[in-house]
Protein backbone atom coordinates (compact mmCIF):
# COMPACT_ATOMS: atom_id res chain seq x y z
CA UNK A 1 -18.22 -22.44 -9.94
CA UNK A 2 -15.43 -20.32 -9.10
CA UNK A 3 -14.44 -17.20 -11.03
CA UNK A 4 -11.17 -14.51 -10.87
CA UNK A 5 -11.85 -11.79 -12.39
CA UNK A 6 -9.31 -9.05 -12.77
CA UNK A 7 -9.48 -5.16 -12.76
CA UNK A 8 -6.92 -2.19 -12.74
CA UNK A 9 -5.18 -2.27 -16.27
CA UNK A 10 -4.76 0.51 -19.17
CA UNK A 11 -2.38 2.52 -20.37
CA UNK A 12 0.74 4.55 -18.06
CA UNK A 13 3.20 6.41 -19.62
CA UNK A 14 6.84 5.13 -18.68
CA UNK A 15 7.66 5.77 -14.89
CA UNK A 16 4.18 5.66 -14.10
CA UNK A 17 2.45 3.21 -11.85
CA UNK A 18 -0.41 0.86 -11.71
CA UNK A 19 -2.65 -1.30 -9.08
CA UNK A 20 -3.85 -4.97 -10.37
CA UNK A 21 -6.34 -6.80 -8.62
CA UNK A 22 -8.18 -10.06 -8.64
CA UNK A 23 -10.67 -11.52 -6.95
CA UNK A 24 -11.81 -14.94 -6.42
CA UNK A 25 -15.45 -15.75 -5.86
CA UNK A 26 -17.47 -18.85 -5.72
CA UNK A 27 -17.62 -21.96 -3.24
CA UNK A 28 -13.82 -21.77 -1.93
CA UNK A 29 -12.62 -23.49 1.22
CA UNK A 30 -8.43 -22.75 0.53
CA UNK A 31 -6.71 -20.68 -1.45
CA UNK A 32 -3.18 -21.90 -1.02
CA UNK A 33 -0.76 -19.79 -4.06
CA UNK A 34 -1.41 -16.73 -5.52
CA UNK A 35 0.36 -14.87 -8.29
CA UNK A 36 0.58 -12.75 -11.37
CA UNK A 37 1.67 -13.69 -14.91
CA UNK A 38 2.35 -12.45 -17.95
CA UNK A 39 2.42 -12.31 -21.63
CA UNK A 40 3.36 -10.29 -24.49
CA UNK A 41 2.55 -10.37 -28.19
CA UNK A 42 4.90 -13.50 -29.55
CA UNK A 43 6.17 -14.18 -25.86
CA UNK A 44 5.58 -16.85 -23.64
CA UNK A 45 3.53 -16.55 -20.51
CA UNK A 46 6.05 -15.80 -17.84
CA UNK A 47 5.50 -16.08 -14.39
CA UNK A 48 5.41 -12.56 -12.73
CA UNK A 49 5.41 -12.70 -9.07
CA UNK A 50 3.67 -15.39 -6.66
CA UNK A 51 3.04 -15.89 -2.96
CA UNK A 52 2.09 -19.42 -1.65
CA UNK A 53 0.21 -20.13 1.39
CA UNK A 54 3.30 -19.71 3.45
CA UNK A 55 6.49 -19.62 2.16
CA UNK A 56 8.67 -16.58 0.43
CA UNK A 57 7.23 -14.95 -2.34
CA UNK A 58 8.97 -14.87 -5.98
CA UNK A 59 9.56 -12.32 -8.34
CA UNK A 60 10.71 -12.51 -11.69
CA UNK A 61 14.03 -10.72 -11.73
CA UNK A 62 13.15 -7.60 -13.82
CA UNK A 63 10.50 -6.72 -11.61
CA UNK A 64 11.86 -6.82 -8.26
CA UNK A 65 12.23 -3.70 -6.95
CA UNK A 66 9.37 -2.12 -8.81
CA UNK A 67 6.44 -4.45 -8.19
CA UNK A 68 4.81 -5.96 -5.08
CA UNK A 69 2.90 -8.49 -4.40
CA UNK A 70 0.36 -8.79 -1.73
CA UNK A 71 -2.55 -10.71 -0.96
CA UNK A 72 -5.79 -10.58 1.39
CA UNK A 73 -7.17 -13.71 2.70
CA UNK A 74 -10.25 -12.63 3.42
CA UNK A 75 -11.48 -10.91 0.43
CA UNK A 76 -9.39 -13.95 -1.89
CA UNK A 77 -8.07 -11.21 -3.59
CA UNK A 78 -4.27 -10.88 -5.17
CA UNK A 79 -3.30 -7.47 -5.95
CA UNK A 80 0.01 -6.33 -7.70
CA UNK A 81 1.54 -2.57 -7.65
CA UNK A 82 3.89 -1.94 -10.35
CA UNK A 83 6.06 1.27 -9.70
CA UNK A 84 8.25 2.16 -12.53
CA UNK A 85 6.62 0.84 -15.51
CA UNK A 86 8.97 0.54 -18.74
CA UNK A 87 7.72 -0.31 -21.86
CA UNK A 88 8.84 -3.76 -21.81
CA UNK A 89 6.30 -4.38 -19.53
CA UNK A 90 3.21 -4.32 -21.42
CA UNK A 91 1.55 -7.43 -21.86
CA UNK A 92 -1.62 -9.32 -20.83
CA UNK A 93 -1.38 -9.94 -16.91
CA UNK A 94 -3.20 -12.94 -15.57
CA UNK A 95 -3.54 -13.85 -12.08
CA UNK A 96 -4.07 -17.70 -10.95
CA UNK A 97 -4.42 -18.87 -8.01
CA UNK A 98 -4.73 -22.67 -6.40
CA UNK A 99 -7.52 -23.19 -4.41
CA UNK A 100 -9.83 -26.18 -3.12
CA UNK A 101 -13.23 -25.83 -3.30
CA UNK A 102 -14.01 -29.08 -1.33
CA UNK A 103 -13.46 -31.45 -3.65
CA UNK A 104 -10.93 -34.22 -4.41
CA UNK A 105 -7.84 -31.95 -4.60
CA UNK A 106 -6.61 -28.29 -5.21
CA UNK A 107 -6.08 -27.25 -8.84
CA UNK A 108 -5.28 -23.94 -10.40
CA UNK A 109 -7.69 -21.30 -11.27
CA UNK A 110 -6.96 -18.10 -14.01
CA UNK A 111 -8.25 -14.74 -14.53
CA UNK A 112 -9.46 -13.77 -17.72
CA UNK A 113 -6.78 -11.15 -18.43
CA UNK A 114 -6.17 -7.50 -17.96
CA UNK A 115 -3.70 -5.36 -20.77
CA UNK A 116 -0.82 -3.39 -19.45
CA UNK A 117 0.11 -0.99 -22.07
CA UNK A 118 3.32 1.72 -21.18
CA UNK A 119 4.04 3.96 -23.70
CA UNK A 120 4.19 7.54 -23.84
């Protein structure tokens, strides 16, 4: 049984930062991608930022610059730092990641959710 569970969300006034993290735990042989979504009140999830098992990492284009992704292998933990928050970036932040756990094939995993709230 594999579980993500996510930690470091709440509320930032605008300019101010915040650390997400998630961490995978359970029987896990790979975790191939990682990455961050999110989604606000009568919005589609969007995807965030990601960073596959090898490969360049993606950002959705009104974070770069602000947020980084990062990940560490041996913990199977994701994090994301968002510098810069604006308002427009509160929502519900999910992380997923694909990962085998020795049987037939990979398949994605998700957090449960953590809120982002910026407002001042």
């Amino acid at each position: 049984q594999v579980q993500l569970v996510e930690s470091g969300g709440g509320l930032v006034q605008p300019g101010g930062s915040l650390r997400l993290s998630c961490a995978a735990s359970g029987t896990i042989f790979r975790i191939n991608a990682m990455g961050w979504y999110r989604q606000a009140p009568g919005k589609q999830r969007e995807l965030v930022a990601d960073i596959p098992g090898g490969g360049s990492i993606n950002y959705l284009d009104s974070v770069k610059g602000r947020f980084t992704i990062s990940r560490d292998n041996a913990k199977n933990t994701v994090y994301l730092q968002m510098n810069s928050l604006k308002p427009e970036d509160t929502a519900v932040y999910y992380c997923k990641m694909n990962l085998w756990t020795g049987s037939s094939t990979a398949r994605d995993y998700w957090g449960q959710g953590t809120q982002v709230t910026v407002s001042s």
